[in-house]
Protein backbone atom coordinates (compact mmCIF):
# COMPACT_ATOMS: atom_id res chain seq x y z
CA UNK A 1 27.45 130.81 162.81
CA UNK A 2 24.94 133.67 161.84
CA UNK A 3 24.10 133.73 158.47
CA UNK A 4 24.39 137.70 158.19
CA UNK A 5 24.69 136.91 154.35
CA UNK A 6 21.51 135.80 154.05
CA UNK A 7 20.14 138.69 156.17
CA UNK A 8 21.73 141.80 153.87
CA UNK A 9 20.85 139.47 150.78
CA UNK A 10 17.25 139.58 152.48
CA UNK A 11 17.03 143.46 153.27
CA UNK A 12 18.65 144.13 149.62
CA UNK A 13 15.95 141.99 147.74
CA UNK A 14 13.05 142.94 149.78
CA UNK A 15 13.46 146.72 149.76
CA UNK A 16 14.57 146.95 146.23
CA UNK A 17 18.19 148.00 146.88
CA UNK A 18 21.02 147.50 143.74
CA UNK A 19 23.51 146.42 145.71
CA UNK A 20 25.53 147.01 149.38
CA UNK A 21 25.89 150.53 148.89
CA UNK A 22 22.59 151.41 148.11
CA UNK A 23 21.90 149.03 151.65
CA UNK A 24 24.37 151.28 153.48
CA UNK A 25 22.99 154.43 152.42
CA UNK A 26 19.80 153.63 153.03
CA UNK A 27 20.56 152.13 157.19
CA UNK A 28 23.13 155.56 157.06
CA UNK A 29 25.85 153.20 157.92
CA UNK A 30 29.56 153.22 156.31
CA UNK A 31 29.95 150.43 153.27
CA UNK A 32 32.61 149.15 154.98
CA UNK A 33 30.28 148.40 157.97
CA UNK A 34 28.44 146.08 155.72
CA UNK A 35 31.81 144.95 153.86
CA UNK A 36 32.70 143.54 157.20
CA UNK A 37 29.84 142.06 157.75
CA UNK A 38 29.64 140.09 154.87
CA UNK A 39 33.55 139.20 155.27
CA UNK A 40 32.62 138.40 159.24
CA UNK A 41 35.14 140.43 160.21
CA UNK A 42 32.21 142.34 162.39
CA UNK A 43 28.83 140.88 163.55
CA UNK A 44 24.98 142.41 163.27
CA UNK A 45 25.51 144.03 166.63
CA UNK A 46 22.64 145.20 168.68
CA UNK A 47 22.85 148.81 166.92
CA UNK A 48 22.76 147.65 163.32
CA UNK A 49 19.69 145.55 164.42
CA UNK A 50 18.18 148.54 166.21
CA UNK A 51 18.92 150.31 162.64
CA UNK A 52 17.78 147.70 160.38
CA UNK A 53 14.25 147.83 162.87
CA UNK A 54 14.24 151.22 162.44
CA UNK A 55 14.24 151.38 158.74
CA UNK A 56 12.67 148.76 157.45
CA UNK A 57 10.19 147.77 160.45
CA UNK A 58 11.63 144.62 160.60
CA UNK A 59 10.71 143.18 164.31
CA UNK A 60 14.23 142.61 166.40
CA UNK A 61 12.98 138.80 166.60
CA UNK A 62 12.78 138.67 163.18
CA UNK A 63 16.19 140.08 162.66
CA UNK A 64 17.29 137.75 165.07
CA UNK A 65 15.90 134.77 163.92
CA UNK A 66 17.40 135.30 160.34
CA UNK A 67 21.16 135.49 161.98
CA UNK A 68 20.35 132.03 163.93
CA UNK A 69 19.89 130.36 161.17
CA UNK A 70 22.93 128.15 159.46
């Protein structure tokens, strides 16, 4: 299963964030967005990676190898 966890944990610590809010604020998504991502009710779908690129510069393959891991 993707470890999305470690991916928001990731974009939080790197980019200086407090917390999930501040994370959602700053990708201009809803913090229930990332709520169910971290409670894998929703996936990192191809958007949120597009966002997360976006933002933070983050190559897609990067992205993507982070939610392959286990």
């Amino acid at each position: 299963m993707a470890d999305a966890h470690a991916l928001l944990d990731f974009l939080i610590k790197e980019y200086g964030l407090k917390n999930d809010a501040a994370l959602s604020k700053s990708l201009g998504v809803s913090p229930p967005a990332i709520s169910k991502i971290r409670s894998r009710m929703m996936g990192v779908s191809g958007d949120m990676k597009i966002l997360i690129y976006k933002k933070t510069g983050m190559s897609i393959e990067d992205i993507e190898s982070f939610l392959e891991k286990t």
